[in-house]
Protein backbone atom coordinates (compact mmCIF):
# COMPACT_ATOMS: atom_id res chain seq x y z
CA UNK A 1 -17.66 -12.91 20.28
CA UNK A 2 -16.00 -16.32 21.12
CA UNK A 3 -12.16 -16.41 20.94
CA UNK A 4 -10.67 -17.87 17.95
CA UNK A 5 -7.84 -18.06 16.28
CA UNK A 6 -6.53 -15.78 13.89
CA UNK A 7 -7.45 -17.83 10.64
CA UNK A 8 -10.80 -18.46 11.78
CA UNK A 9 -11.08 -15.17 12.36
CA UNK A 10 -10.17 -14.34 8.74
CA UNK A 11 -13.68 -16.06 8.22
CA UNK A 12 -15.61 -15.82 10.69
CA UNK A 13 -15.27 -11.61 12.25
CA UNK A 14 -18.48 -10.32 12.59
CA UNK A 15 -19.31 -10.50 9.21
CA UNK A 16 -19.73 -14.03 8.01
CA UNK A 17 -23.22 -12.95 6.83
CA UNK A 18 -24.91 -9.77 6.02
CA UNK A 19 -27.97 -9.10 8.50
CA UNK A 20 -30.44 -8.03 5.94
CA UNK A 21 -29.73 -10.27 3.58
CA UNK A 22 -28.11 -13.48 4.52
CA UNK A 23 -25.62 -12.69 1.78
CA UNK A 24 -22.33 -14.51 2.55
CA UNK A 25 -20.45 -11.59 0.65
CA UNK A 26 -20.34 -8.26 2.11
CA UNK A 27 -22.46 -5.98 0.18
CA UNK A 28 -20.66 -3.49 -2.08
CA UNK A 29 -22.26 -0.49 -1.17
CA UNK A 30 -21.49 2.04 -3.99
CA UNK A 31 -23.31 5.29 -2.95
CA UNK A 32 -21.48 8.57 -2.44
CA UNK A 33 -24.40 9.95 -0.33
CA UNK A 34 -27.02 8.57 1.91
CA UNK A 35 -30.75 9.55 2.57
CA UNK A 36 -31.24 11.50 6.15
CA UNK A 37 -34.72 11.12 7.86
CA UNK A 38 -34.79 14.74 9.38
CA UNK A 39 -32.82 17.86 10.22
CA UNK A 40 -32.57 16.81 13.93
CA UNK A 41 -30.81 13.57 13.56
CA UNK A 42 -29.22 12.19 11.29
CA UNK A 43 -28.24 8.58 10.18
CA UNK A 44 -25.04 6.55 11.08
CA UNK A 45 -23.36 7.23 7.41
CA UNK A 46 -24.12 10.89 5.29
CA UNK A 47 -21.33 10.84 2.92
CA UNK A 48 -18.80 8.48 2.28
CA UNK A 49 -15.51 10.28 2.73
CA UNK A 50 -16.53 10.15 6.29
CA UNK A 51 -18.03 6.91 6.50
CA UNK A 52 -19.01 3.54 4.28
CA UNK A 53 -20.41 0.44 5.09
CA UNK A 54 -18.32 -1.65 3.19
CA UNK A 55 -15.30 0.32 4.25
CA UNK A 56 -16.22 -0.05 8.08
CA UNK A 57 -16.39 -3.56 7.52
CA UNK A 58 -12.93 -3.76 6.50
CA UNK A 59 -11.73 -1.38 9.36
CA UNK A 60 -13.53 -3.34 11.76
CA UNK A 61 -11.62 -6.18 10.67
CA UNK A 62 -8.29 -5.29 10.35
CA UNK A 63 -8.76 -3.83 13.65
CA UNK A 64 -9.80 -7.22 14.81
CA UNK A 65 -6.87 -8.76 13.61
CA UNK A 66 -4.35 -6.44 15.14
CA UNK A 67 -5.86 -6.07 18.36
CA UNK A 68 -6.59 -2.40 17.90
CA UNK A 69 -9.18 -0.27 19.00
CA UNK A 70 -10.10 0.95 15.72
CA UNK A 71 -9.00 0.82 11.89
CA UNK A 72 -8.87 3.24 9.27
CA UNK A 73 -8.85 2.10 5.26
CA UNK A 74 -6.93 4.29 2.75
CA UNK A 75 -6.53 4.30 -1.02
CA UNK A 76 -2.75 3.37 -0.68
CA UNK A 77 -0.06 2.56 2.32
CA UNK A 78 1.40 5.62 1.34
CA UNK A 79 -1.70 7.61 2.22
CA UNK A 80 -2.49 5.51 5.26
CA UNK A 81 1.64 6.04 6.39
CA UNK A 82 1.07 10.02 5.54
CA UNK A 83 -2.25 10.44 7.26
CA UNK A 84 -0.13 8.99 10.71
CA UNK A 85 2.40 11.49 10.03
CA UNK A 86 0.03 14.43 9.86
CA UNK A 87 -0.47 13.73 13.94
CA UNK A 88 2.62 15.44 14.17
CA UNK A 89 3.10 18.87 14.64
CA UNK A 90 5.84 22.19 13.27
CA UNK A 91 8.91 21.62 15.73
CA UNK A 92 8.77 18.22 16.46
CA UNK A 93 10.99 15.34 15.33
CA UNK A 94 10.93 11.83 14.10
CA UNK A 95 13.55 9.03 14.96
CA UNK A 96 13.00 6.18 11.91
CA UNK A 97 14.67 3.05 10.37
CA UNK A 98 17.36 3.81 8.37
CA UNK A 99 16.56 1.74 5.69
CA UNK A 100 13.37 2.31 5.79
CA UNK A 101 10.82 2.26 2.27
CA UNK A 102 11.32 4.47 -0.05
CA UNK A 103 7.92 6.01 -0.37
CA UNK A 104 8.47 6.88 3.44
CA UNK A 105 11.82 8.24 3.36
CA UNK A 106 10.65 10.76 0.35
CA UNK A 107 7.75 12.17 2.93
CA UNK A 108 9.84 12.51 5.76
CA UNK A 109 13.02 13.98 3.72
CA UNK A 110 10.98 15.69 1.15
CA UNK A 111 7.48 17.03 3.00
CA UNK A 112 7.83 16.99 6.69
CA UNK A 113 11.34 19.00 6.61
CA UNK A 114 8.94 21.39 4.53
CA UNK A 115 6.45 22.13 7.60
CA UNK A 116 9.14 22.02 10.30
CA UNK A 117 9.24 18.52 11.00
CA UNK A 118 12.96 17.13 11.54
CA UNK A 119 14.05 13.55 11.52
CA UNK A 120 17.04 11.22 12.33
CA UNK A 121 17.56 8.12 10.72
CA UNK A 122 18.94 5.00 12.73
CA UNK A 123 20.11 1.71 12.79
CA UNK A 124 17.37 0.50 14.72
CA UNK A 125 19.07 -3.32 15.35
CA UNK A 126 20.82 -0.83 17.85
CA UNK A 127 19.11 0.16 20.74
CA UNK A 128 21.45 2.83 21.69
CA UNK A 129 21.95 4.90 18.42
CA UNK A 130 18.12 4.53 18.64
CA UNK A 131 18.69 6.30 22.68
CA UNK A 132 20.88 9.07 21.43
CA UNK A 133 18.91 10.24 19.19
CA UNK A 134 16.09 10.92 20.81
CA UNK A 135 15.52 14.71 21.56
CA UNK A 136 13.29 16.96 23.81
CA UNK A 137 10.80 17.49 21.10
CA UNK A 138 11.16 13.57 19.88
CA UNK A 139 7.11 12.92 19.17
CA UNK A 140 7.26 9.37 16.84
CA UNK A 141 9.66 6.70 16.70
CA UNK A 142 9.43 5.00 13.30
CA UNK A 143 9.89 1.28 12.62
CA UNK A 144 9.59 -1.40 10.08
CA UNK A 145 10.59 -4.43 11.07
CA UNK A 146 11.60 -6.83 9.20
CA UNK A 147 12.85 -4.20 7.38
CA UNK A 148 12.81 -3.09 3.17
CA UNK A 149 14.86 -4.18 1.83
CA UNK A 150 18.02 -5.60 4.03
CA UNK A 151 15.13 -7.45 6.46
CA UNK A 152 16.97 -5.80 9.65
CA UNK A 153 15.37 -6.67 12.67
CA UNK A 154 14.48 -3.80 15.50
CA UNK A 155 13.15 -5.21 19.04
CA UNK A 156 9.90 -3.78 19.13
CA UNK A 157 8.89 -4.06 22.53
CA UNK A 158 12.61 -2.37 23.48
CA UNK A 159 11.39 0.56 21.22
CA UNK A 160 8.43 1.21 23.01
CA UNK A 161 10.01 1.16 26.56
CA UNK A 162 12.31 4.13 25.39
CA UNK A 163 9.27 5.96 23.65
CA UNK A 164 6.99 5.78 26.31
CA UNK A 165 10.01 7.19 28.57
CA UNK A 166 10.65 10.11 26.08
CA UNK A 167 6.24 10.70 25.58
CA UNK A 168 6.51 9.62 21.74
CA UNK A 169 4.11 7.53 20.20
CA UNK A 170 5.97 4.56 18.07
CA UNK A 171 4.55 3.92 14.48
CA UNK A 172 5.15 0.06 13.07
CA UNK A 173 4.75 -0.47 9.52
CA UNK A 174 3.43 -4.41 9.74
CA UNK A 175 3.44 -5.09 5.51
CA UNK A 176 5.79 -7.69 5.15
CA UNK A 177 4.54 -9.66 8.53
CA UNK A 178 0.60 -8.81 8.59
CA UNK A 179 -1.25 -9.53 11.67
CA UNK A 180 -0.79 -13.09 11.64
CA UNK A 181 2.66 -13.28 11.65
CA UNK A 182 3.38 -10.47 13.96
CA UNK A 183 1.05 -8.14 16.23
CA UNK A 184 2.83 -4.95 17.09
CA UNK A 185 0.25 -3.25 19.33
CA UNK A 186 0.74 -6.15 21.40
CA UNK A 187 3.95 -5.71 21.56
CA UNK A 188 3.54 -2.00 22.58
CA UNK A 189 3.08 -0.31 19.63
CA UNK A 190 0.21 2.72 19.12
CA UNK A 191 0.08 2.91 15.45
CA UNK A 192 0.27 -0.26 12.73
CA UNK A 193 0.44 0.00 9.23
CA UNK A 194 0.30 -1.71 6.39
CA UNK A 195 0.44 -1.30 2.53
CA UNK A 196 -3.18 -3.84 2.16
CA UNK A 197 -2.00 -3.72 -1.43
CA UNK A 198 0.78 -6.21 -0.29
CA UNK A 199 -0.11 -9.74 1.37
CA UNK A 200 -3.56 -8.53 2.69
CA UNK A 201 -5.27 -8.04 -0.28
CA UNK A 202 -2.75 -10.94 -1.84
CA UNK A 203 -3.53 -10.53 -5.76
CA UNK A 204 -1.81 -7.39 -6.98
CA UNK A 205 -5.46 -6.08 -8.18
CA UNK A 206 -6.20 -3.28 -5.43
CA UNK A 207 -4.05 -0.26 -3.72
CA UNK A 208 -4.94 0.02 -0.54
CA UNK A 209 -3.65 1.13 2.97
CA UNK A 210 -4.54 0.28 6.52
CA UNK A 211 -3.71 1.83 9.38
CA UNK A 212 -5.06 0.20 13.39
CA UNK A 213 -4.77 2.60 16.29
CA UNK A 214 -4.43 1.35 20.13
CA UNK A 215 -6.30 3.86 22.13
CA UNK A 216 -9.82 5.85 21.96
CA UNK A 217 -8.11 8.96 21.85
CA UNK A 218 -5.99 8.15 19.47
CA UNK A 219 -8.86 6.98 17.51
CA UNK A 220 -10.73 10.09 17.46
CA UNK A 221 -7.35 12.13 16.44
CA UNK A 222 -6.91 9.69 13.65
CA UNK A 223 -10.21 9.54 12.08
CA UNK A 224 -10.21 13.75 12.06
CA UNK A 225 -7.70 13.25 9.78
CA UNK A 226 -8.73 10.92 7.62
CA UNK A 227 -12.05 12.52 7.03
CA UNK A 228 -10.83 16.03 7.01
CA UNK A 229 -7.96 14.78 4.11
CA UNK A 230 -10.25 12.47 2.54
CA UNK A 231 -7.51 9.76 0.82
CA UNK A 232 -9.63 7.04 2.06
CA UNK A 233 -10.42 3.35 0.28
CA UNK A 234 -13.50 3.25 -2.35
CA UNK A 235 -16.16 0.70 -1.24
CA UNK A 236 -14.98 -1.80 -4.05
CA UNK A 237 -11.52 -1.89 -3.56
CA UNK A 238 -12.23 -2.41 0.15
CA UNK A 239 -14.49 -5.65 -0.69
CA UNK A 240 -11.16 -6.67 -2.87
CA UNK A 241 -9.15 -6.44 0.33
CA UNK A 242 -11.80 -8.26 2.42
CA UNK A 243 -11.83 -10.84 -0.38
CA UNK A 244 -8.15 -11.14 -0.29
CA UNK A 245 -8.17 -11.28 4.18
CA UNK A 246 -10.09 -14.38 3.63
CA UNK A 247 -7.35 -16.69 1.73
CA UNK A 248 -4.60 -15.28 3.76
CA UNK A 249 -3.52 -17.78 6.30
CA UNK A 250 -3.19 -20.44 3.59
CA UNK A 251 -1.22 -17.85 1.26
CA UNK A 252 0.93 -16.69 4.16
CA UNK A 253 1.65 -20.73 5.10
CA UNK A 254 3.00 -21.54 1.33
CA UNK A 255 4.97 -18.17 0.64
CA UNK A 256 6.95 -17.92 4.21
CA UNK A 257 7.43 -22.12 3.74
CA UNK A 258 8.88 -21.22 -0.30
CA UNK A 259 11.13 -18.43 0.95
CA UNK A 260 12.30 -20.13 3.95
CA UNK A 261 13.61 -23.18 1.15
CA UNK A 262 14.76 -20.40 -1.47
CA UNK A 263 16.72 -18.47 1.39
CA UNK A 264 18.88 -22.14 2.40
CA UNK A 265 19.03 -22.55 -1.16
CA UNK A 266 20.66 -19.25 -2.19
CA UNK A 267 22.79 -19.34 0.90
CA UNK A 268 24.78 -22.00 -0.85
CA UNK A 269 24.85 -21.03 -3.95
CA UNK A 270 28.44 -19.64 -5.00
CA UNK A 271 27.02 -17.33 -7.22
CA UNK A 272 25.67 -15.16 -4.37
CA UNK A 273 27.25 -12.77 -2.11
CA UNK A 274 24.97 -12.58 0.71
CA UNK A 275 21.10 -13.30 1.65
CA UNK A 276 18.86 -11.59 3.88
CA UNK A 277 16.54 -13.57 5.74
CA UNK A 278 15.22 -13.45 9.07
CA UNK A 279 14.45 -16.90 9.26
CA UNK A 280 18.23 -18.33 8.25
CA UNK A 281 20.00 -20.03 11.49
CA UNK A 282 22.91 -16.88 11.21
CA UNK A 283 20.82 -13.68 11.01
CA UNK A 284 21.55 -11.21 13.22
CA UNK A 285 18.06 -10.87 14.40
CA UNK A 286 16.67 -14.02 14.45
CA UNK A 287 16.56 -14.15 18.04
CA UNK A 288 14.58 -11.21 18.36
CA UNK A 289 12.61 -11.84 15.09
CA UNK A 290 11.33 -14.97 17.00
CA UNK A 291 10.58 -13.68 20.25
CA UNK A 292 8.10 -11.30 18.51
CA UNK A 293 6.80 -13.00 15.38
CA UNK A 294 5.54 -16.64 13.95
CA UNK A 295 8.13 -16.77 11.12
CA UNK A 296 10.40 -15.19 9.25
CA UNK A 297 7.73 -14.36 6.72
CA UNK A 298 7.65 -14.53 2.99
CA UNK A 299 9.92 -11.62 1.86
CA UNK A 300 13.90 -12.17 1.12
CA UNK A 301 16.70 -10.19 -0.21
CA UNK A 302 19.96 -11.30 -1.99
CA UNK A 303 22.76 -10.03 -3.66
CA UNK A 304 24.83 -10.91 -6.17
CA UNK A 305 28.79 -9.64 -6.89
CA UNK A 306 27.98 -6.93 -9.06
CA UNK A 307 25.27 -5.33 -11.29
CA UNK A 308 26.88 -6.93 -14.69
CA UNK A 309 25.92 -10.10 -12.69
CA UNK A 310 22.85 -8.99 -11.70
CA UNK A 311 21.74 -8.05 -15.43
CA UNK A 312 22.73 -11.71 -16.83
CA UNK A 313 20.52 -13.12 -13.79
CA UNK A 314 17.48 -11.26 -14.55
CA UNK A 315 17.67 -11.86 -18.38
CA UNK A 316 17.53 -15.26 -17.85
CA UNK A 317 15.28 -15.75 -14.64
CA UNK A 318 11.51 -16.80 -15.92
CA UNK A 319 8.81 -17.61 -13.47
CA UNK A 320 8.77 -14.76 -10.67
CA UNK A 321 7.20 -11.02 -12.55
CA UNK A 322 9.91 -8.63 -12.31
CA UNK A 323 8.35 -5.81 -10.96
CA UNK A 324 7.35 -3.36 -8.28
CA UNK A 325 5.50 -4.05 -5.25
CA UNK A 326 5.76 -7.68 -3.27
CA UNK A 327 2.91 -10.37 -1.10
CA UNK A 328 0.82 -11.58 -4.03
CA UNK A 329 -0.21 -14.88 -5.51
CA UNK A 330 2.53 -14.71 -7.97
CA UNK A 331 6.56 -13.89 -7.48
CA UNK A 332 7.31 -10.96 -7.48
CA UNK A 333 11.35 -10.17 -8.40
CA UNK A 334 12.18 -5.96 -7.27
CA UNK A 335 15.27 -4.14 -7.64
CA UNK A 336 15.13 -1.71 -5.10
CA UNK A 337 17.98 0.54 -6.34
CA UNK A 338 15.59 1.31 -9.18
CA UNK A 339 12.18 0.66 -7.93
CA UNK A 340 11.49 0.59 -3.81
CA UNK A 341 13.99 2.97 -2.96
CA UNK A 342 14.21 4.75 -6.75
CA UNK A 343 13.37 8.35 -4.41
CA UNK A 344 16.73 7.78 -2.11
CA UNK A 345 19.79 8.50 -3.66
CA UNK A 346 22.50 6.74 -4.42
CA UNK A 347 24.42 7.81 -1.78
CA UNK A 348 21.75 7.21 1.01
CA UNK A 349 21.19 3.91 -0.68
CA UNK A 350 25.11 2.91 -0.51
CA UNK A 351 25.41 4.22 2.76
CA UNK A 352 22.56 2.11 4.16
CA UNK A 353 24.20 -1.49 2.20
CA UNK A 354 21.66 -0.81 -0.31
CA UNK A 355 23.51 -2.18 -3.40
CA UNK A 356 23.41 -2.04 -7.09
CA UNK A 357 23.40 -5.66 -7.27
CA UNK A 358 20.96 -6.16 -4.59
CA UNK A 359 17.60 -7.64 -5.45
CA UNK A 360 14.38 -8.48 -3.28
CA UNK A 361 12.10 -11.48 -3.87
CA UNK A 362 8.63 -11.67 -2.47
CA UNK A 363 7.50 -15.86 -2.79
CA UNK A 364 4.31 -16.42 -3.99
CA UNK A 365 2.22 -19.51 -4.70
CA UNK A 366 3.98 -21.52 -7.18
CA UNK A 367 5.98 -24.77 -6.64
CA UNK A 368 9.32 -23.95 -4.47
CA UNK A 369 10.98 -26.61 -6.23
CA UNK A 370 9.83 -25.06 -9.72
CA UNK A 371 11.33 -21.48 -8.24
CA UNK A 372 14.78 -22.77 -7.47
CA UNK A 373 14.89 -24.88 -10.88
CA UNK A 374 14.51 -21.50 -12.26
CA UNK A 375 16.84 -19.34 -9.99
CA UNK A 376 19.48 -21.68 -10.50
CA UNK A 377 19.18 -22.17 -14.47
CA UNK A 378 19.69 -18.20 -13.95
CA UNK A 379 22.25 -18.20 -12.04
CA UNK A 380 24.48 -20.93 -14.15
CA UNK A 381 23.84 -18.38 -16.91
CA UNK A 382 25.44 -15.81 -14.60
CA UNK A 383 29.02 -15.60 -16.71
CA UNK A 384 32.20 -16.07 -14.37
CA UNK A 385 33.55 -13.10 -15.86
CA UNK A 386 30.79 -11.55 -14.44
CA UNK A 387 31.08 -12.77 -11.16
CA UNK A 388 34.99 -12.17 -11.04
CA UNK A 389 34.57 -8.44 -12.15
């Protein structure tokens, strides 16, 4: 295949057309079951937990995208992020991002440490808590960077160099970034992940999961699992994500432009305590953010003084949906004390800066402009009383 760049690719991948048909659409191919010519031998696809055409075409893809040597589609993040987990074995031991998503922190905290499987969480921005606590039996080194929801920033190809020297494989969850903005196998990485309910699919109107391995034999471990667990992505919902792959670039260009305006705006605002953005001239990590991705992506955090302020704000904020989940075509306002990270406690949340008065915002498609109008008619509603509390 010629060499192009990533949004062409997002067109044009191998599947601009379908072969049989000339259809410019990839066929939806809804059968559970498929018709075998003899005992002896049979066909590419037999069943469709172990293999779809319309799912393949999406694996293919996103495997394409990230550089990988193979992709694997799953009917959430959460079941692609499990499925890597189940690689691992009783008696071995995971070093992760401490402030990590919630969904993930309830399967390591709440499953793994069930079968045997022990963990430490780590500031990651810090390559030598990330050193010491590494063990013997060490076998995955967890990251998501930027990260959900304070947008810390771990050096990815740094993280690799110490897991190759301790025999781990290193797991990046790529959601907020997507192949476009950031390639982690590149980087060093031998698993990528990615909640394709997020920015891939871009519409929140599909769960999905994605998941891109590096090597052949990594491959062939992966896929075992996937077929022998069977949480993988129904034919139609995969043709949503391909749908969604195809408007990407342009979506990714507005939302990372509107939350790169929203983050300078909020940083100003008196009304707000402190913004997380990766792309502001004073984050920690910008350097490193950088020097391994396009941009600082499309995903911000701020907080305000307290929750009493944070309750006036939201009663009064109109256009972005207040909701869970983040990367579609609309706003989307989260409050991760009570949605994202609901399944960490309050302690682990307070311990890790997570705050009560801490709320993420994922830009969508509308006007900037028309999102800080609204923000700021929010926050002059924000009482002083509040603020001074």
């Amino acid at each position: 295949m010629t060499k192009y760049e990533q949004d062409t690719l997002l067109i044009h991948n191998g599947f601009k057309y379908d072969a049989g048909t000339g259809a410019v659409s990839v066929p939806i191919y809804n059968s559970s079951t498929f018709h075998q010519v003899d005992v002896d031998s049979f066909g590419k696809y037999d069943y469709s937990r172990s293999g779809n055409p319309t799912r393949e075409v999406l694996e293919e893809t996103i495997a394409l995208l990230e550089g990988g040597v193979r992709g694997f589609a799953f009917a959430s993040g959460m079941a692609a992020i499990s499925t890597a987990f189940l690689l691992l074995s009783q008696g071995d031991h995971v070093v992760i991002t401490e402030d990590v998503y919630g969904g993930t922190f309830r399967v390591v905290t709440e499953v793994l440490t069930r079968y045997g499987i022990s963990h430490t969480f780590v500031d990651m921005t810090d390559i030598a808590q990330v050193e010491a606590a590494i063990q013997p039996n060490t076998k995955v080194i967890y990251m998501e960077t930027p990260s959900n929801p304070l947008l810390k920033i771990t050096d990815i190809r740094a993280i690799c160099e110490l897991a190759k020297q301790a025999g781990a494989l290193t797991f990046v969850d790529n959601t907020f970034l997507t192949p476009l903005s950031q390639k982690p196998l590149e980087l060093g990485a031998d698993i990528v992940l990615h909640s394709a309910t997020k920015f891939l699919a871009g519409h929140s109107d599909v769960m999905a999961g994605l998941a891109v391995v590096k090597d052949e034999e990594l491959a062939k471990r992966f896929y075992f699992l996937q077929n022998a667990f069977g949480a993988i992505l129904s034919p139609h919902d995969s043709w949503l994500v391909l749908r969604g792959l195809k408007t990407l670039h342009v979506r990714l260009q507005h939302s990372v432009a509107a939350a790169e305006k929203i983050a300078e705006y909020l940083q100003t605002h008196p009304k707000v305590k402190r913004v997380y953005y990766p792309g502001l001239a004073d984050h920690p990590g910008r350097d490193i953010q950088f020097a391994q991705a396009t941009d600082g992506g499309a995903v911000l955090s701020f907080e305000l003084e307290n929750e009493e302020a944070l309750r006036q704000f939201l009663a009064h904020v109109k256009l972005p949906v207040f909701a869970v989940s983040l990367g579609a075509v609309e706003s989307i306002l989260s409050y991760p004390a009570k949605m994202s990270h609901a399944a960490m406690g309050q302690e682990e949340r307070e311990k890790r800066g997570i705050s009560a008065s801490l709320l993420r915002l994922s830009a969508g498609l509308e006007n900037p402009n028309d999102l800080i109008r609204d923000i700021d008619q929010a926050l002059a509603a924000v009482e002083t009383s509040a603020v001074s509390l």
